[in-house]
N, C-alpha and C. Protein backbone atom coordinates (compact mmCIF):
# COMPACT_ATOMS: atom_id res chain seq x y z
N UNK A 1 75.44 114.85 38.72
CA UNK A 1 76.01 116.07 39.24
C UNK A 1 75.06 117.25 39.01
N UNK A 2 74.53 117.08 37.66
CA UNK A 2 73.23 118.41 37.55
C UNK A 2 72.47 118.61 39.25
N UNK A 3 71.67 117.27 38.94
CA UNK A 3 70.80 117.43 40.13
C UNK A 3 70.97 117.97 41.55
N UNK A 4 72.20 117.53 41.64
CA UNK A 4 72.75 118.02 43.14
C UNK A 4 73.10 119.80 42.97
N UNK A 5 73.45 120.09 41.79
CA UNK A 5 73.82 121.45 41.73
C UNK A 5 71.73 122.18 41.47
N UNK A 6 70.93 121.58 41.19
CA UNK A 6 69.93 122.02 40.84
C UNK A 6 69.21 122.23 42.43
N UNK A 7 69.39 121.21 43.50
CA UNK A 7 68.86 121.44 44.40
C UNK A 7 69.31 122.33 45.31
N UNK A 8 70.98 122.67 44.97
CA UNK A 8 71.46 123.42 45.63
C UNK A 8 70.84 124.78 45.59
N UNK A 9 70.61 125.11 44.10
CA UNK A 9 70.15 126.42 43.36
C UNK A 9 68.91 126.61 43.93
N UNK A 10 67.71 125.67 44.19
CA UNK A 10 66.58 125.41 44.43
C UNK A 10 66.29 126.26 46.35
N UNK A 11 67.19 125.63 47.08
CA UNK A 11 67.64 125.94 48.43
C UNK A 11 67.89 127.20 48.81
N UNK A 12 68.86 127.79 47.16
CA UNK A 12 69.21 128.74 47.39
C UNK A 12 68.17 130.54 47.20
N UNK A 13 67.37 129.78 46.26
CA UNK A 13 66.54 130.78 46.03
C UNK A 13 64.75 130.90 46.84
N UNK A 14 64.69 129.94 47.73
CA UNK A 14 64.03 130.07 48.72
C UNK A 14 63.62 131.01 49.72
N UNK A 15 65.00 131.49 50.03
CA UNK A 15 65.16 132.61 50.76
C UNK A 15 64.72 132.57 52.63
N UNK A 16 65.57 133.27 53.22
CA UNK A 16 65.31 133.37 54.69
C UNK A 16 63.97 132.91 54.88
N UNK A 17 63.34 131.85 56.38
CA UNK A 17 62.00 131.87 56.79
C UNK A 17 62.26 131.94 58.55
N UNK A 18 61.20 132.60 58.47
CA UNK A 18 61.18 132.58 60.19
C UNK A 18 60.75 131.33 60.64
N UNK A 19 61.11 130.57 61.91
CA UNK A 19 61.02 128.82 61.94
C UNK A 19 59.70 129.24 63.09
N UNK A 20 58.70 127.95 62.91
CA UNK A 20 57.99 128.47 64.30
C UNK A 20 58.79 128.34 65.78
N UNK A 21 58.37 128.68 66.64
CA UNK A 21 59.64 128.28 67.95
C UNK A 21 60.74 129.79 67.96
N UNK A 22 61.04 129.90 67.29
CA UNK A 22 61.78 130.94 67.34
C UNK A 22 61.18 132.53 67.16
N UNK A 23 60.46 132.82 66.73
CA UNK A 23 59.69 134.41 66.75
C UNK A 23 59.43 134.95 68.50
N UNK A 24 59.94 136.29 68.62
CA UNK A 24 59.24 137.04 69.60
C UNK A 24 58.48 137.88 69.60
N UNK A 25 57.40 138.31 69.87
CA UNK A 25 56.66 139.62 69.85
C UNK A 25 56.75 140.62 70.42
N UNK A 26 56.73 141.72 70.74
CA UNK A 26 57.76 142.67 72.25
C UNK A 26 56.25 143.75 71.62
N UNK A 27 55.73 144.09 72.57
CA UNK A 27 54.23 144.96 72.96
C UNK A 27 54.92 145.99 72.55
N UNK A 28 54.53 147.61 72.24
CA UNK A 28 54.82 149.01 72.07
C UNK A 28 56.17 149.13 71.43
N UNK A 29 56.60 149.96 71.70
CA UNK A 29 57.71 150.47 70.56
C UNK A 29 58.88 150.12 71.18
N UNK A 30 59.47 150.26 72.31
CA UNK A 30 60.73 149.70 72.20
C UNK A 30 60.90 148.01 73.24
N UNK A 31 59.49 147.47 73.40
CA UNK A 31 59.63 146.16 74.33
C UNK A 31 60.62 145.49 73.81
N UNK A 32 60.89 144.83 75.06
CA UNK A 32 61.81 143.54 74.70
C UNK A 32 61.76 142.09 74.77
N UNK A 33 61.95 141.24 73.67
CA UNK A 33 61.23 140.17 73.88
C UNK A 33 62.73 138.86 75.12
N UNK A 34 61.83 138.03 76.18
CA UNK A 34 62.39 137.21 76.50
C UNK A 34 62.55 135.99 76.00
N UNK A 35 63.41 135.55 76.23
CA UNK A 35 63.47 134.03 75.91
C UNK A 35 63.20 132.86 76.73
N UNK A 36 61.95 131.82 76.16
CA UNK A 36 61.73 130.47 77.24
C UNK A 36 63.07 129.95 77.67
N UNK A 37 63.07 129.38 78.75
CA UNK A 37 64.15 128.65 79.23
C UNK A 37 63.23 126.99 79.56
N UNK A 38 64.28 125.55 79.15
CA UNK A 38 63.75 124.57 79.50
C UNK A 38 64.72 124.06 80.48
N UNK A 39 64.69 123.03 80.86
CA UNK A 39 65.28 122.12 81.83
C UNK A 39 65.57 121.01 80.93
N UNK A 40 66.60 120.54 81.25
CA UNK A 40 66.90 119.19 80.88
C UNK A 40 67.49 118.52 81.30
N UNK A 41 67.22 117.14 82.34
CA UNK A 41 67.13 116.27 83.04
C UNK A 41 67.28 114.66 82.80
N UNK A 42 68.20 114.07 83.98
CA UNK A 42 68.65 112.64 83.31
C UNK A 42 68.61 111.84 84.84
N UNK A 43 68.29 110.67 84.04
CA UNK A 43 68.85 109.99 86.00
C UNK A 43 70.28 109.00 85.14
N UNK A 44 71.12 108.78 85.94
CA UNK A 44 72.55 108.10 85.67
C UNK A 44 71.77 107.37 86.51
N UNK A 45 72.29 105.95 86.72
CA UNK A 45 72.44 104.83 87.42
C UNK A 45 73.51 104.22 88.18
N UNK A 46 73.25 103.38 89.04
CA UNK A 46 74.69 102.80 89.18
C UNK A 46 75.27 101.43 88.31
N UNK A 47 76.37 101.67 87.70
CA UNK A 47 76.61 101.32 86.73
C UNK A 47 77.87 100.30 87.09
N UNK A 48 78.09 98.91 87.30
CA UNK A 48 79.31 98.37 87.55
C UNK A 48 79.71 97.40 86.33
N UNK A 49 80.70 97.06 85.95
CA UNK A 49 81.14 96.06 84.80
C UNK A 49 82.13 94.96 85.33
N UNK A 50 82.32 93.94 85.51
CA UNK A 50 83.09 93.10 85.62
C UNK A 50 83.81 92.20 84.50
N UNK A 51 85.38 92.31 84.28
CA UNK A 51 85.54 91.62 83.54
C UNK A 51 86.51 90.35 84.23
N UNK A 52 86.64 88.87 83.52
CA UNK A 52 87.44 88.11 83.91
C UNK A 52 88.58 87.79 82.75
N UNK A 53 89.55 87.31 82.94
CA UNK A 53 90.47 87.49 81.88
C UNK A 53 90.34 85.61 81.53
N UNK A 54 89.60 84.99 82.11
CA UNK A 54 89.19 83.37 82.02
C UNK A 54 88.28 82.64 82.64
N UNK A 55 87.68 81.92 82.25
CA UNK A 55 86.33 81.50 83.19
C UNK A 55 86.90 79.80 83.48
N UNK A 56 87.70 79.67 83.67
CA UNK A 56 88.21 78.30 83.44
C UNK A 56 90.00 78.44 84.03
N UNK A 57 90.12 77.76 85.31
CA UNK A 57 91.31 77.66 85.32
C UNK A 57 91.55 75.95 85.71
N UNK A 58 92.66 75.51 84.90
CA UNK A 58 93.26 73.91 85.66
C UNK A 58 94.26 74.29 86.09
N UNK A 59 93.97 73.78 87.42
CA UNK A 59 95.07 73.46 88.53
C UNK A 59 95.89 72.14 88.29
N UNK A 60 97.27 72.39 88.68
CA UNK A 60 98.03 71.44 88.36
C UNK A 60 98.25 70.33 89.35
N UNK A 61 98.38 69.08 88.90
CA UNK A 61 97.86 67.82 89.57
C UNK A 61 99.05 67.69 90.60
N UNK A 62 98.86 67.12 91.70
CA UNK A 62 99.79 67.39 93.01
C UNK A 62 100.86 66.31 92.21
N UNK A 63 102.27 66.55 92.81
CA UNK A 63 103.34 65.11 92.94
C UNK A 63 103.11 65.05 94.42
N UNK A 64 104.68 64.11 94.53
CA UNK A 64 104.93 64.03 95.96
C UNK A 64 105.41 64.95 96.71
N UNK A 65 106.20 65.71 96.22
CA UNK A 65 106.85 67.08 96.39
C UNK A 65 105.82 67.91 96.94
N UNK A 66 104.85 68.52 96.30
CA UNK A 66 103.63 68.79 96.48
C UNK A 66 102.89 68.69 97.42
N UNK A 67 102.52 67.53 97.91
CA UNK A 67 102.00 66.59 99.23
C UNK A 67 102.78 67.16 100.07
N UNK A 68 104.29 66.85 99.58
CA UNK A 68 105.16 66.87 101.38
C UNK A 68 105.32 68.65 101.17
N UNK A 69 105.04 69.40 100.54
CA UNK A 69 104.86 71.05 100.87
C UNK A 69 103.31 71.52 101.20
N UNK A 70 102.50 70.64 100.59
CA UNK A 70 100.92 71.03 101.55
C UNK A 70 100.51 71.73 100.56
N UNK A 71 100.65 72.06 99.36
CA UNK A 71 100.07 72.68 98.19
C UNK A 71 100.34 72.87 97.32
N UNK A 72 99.87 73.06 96.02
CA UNK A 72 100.32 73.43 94.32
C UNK A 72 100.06 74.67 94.19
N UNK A 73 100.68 76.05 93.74
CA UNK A 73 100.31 77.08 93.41
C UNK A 73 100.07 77.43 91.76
N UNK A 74 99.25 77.93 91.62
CA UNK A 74 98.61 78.51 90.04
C UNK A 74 98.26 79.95 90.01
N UNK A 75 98.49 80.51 88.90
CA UNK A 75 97.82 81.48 88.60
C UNK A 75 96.55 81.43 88.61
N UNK A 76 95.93 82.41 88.81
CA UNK A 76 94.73 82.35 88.65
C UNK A 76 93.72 83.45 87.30
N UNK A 77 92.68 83.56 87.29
CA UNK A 77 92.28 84.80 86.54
C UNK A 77 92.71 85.98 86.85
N UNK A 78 92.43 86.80 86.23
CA UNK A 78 92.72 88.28 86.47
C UNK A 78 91.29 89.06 86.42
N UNK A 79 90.92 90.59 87.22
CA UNK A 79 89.28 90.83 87.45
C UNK A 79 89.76 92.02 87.03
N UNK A 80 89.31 92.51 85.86
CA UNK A 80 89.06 94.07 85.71
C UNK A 80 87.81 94.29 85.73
N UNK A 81 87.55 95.78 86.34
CA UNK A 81 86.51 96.19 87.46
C UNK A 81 86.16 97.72 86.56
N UNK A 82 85.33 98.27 86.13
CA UNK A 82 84.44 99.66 86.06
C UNK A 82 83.72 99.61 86.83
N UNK A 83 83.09 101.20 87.12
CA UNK A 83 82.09 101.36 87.93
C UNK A 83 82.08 103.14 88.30
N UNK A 84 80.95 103.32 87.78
CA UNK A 84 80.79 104.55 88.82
C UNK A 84 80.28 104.94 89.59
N UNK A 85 80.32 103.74 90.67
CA UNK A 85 80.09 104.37 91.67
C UNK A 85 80.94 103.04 92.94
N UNK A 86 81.57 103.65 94.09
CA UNK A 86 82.36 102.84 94.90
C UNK A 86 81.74 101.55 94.79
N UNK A 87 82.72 100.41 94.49
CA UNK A 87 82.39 98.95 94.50
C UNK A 87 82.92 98.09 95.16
N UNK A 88 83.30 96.58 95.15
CA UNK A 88 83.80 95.79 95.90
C UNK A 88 84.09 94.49 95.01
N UNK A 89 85.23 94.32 94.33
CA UNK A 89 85.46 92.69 94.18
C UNK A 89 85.06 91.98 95.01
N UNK A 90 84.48 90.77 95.13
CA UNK A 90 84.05 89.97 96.00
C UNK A 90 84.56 88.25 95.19
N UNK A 91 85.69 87.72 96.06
CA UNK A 91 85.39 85.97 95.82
C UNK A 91 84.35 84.90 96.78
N UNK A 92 84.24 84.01 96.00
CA UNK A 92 83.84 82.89 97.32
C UNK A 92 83.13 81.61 96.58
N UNK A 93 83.27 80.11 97.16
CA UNK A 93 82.92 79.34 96.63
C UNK A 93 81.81 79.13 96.53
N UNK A 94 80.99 78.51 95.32
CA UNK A 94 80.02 78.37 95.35
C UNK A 94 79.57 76.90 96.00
N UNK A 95 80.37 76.21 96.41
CA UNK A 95 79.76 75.22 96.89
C UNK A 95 80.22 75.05 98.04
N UNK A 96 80.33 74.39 99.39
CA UNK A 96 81.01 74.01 100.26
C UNK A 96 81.98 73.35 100.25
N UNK A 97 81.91 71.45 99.41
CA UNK A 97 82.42 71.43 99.17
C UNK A 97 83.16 70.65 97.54
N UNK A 98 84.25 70.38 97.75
CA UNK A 98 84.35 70.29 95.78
C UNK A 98 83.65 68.69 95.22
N UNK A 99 83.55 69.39 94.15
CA UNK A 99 82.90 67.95 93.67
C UNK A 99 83.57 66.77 93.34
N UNK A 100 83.82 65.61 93.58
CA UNK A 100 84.80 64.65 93.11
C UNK A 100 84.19 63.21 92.44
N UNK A 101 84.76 62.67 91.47
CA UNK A 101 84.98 61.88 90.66
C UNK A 101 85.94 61.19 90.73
N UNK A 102 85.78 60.00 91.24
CA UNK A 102 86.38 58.42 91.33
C UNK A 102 87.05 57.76 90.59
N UNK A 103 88.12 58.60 90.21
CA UNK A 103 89.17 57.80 88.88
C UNK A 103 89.54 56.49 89.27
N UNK A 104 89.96 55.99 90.41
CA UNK A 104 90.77 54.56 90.95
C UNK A 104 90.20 53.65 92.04
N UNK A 105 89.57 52.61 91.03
CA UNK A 105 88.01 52.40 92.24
C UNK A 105 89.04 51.97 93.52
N UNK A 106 89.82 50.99 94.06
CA UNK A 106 90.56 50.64 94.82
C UNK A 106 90.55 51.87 96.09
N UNK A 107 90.45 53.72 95.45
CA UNK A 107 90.84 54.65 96.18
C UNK A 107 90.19 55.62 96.10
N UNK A 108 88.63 55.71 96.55
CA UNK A 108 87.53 56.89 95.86
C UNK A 108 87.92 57.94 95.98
N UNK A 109 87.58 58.58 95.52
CA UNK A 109 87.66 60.09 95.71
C UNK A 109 87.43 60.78 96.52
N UNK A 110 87.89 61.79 97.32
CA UNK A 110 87.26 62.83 98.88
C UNK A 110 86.21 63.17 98.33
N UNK A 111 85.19 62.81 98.64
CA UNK A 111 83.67 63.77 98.53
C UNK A 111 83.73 64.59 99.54
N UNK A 112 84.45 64.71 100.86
CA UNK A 112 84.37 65.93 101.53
C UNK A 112 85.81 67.21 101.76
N UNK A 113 86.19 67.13 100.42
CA UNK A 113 87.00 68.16 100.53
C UNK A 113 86.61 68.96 100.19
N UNK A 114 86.90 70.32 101.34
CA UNK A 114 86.00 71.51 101.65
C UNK A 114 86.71 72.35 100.40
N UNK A 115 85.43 73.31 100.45
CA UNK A 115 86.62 74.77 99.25
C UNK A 115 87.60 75.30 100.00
N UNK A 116 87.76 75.34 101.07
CA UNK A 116 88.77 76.20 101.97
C UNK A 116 89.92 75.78 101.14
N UNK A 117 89.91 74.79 100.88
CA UNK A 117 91.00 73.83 100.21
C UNK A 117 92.11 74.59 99.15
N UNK A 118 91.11 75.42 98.00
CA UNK A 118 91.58 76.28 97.76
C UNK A 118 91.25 77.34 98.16
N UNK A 119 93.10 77.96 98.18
CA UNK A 119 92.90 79.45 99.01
C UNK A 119 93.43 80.22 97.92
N UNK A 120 93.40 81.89 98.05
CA UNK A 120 93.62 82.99 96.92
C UNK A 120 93.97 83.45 97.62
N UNK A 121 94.79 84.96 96.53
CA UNK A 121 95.48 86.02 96.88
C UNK A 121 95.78 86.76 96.19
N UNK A 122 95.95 88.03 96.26
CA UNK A 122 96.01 88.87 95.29
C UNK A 122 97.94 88.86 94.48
N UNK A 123 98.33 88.36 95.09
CA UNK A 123 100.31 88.32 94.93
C UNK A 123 100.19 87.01 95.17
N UNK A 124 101.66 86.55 94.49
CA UNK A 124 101.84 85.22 94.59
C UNK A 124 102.52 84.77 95.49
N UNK A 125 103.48 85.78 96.20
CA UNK A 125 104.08 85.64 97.17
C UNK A 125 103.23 86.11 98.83
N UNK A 126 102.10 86.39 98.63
CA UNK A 126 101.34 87.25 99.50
C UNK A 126 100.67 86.11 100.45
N UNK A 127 99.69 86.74 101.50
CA UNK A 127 99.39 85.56 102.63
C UNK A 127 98.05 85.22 101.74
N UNK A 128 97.74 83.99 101.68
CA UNK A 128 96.29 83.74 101.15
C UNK A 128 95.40 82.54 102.30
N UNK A 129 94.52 82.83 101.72
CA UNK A 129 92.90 82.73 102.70
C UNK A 129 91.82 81.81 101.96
N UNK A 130 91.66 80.99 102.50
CA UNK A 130 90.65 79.56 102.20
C UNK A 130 89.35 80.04 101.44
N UNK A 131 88.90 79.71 100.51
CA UNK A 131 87.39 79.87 99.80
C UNK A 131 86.42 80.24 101.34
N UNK A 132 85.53 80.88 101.08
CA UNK A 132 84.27 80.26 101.76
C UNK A 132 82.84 80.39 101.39
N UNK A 133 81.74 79.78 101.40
CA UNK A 133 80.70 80.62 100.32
C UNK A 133 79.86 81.54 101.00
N UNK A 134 80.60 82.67 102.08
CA UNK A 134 80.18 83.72 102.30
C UNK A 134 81.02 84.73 101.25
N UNK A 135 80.89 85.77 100.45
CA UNK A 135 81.86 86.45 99.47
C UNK A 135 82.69 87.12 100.32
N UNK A 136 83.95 87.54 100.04
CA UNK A 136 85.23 88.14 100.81
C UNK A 136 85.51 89.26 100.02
N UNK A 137 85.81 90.24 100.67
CA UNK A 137 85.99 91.66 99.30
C UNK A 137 87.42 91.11 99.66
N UNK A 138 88.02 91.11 98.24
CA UNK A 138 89.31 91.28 97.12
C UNK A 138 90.10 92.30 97.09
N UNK A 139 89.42 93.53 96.89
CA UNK A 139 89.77 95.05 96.52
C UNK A 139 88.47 95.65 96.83
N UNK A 140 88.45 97.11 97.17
CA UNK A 140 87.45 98.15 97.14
C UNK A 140 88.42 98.97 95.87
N UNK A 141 87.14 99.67 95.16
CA UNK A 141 87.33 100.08 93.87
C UNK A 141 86.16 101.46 93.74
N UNK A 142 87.58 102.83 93.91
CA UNK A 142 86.44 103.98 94.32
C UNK A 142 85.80 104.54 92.74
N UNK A 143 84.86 105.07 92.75
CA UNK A 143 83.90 105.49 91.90
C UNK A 143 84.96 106.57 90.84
N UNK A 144 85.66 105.73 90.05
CA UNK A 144 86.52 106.40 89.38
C UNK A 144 86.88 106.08 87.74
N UNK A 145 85.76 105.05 87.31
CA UNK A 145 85.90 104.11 86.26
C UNK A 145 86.27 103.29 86.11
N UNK A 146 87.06 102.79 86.58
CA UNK A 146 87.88 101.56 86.38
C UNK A 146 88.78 100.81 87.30
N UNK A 147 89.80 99.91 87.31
CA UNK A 147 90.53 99.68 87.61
C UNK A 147 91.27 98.72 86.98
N UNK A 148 93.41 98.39 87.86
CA UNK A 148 94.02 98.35 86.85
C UNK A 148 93.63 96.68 87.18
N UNK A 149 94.02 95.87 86.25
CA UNK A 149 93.48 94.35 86.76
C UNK A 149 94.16 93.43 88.20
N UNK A 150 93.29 92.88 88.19
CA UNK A 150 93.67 92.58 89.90
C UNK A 150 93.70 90.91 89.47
N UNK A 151 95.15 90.50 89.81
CA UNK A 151 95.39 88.89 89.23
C UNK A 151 95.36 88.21 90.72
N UNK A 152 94.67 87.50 90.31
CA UNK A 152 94.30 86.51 91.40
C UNK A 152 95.51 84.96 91.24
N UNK A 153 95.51 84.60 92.75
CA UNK A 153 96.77 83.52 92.53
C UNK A 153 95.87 82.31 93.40
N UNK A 154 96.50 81.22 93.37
CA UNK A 154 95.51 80.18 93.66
C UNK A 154 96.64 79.30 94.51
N UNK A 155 96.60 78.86 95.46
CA UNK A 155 97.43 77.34 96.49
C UNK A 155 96.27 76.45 96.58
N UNK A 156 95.95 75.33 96.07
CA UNK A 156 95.34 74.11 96.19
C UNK A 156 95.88 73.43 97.25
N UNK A 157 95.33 73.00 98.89
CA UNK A 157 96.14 72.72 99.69
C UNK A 157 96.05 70.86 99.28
N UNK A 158 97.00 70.31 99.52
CA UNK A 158 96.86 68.75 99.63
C UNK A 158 97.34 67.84 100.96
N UNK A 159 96.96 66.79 101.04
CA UNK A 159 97.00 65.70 102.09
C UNK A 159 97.11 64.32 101.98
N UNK A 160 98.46 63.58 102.45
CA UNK A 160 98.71 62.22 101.96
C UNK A 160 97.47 61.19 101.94
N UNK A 161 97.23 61.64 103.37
CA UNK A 161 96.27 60.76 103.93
C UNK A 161 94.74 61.04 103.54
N UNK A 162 94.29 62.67 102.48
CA UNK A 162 93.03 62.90 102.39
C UNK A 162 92.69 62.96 100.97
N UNK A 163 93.93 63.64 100.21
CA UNK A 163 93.24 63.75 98.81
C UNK A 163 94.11 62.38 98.02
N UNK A 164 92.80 61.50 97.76
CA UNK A 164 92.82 60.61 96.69
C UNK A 164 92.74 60.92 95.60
N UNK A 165 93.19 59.94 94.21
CA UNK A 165 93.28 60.71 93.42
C UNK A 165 91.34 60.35 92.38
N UNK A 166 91.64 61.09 91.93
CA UNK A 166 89.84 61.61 91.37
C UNK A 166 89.64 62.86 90.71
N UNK A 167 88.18 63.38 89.94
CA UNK A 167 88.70 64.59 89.02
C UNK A 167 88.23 65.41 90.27
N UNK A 168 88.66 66.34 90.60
CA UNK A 168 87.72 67.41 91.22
C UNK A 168 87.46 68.46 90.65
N UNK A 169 86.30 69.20 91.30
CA UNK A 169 86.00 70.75 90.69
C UNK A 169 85.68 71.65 91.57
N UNK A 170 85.49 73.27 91.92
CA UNK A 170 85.16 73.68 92.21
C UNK A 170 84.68 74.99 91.69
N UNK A 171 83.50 75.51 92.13
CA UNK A 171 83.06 76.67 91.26
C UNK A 171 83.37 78.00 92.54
N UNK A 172 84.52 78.83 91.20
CA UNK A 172 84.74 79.77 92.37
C UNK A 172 83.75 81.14 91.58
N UNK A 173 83.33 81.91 92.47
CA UNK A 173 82.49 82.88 92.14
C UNK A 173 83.16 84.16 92.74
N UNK A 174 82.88 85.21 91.55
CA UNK A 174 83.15 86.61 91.90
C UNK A 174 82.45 87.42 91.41
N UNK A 175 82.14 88.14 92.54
CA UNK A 175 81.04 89.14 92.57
C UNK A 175 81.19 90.22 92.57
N UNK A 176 80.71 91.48 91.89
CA UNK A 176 80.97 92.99 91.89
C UNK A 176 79.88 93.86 92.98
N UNK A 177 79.93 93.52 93.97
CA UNK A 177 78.75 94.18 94.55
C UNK A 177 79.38 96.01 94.79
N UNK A 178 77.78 96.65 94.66
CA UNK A 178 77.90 98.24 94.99
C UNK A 178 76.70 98.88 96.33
N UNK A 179 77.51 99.39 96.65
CA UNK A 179 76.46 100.18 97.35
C UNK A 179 74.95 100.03 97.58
C-alpha cells in the first residue's frame, strides 16, 4: 500500500507539462492560434452471416400409407441470416441426383432418383417446390442485420413402383448470396 500511495505523491508533485501535439504559437500580441483538423476514414465491407440450426436432417422412412399419399413430410433446418447489406437465402441440391445404397440385393436401389424428389418450403402447410442444383432464393433479407429464423419444411416424394428400399442421401445446399 506504501508504494502505490508513494507513486501517487510522486505524480503528484511533477506538476502540469505541456504535451508535444498540443502547443500553439499565435504571431504579435493578440493572434490567434488554429487548430489542425484530421480525417478519419474506414471502408465497411459487405458483411453476410449464415446460420443453420442443423447440418444433418433424417427423413423418415416411407410406410404404405406414405406411398399411397406420394410423400413423408419433415421438418427441416431452420436459416438465420445477418447482413448488412440486402441478401438472399438461397436452397438447391448439390447433386442431381441422390445417392443410393442397396440394402436388399433381390431390389437395388434407384440410382436415378432425382433431388426434385425432395421438395421445401418455408410453412408446413405451404405449396413446396422440387430441389434443383440451380439455387432458388428462399427469402430476400433487407440490409437491416438480421433476420427472424426462416424454418424450412421438407416432403420426400415416394413411388410404389420407383423407390426401392436402400440408404439414400442427398446434399442440400444453402447459400447466402449478396449483391
Amino acid at each position: 500500500m506504501k508504494a502505490g500511495v508513494g507513486v501517487v505523491l510522486a505524480l503528484l508533485t511533477i506538476g502540469p507539462r505541456t504535451l508535444a501535439g498540443q502547443t500553439c504559437t499565435a504571431a504579435g500580441g493578440g493572434g490567434t492560434c488554429s487548430t489542425a483538423t484530421i480525417a478519419a476514414t474506414m471502408t465497411v465491407n459487405a458483411v453476410v452471416q449464415l446460420s443453420l440450426s442443423t447440418t444433418t436432417t433424417a427423413l423418415t422412412a416411407p410406410g404404405s400409407a406414405d406411398y399411397d399419399a406420394g410423400f413423408v413430410a419433415n421438418a427441416g433446418p431452420s436459416a438465420t441470416v445477418a447482413c448488412n447489406v440486402t441478401c438472399r437465402l438461397q436452397i438447391s441440391a448439390g447433386t442431381a441426383l441422390w445417392s443410393a445404397t442397396t440394402t436388399v440385393v433381390s431390389a437395388p436401389a434407384r440410382t436415378n432418383k432425382p433431388c426434385a424428389d425432395l421438395t421445401w418450403s418455408t410453412s408446413s402447410g405451404g405449396t413446396f417446390a422440387g430441389l434443383t442444383t440451380t439455387p432458388v432464393t428462399v427469402q430476400s433479407i433487407p440490409a437491416t442485420g438480421g433476420s427472424a429464423p426462416v424454418s424450412m419444411f421438407y416432403r420426400t416424394k415416394y413411388a410404389w413402383g420407383a423407390d426401392t428400399p436402400g440408404n439414400y442421401s442427398l446434399t442440400v445446399v444453402f447459400t447466402l448470396a449478396a449483391p
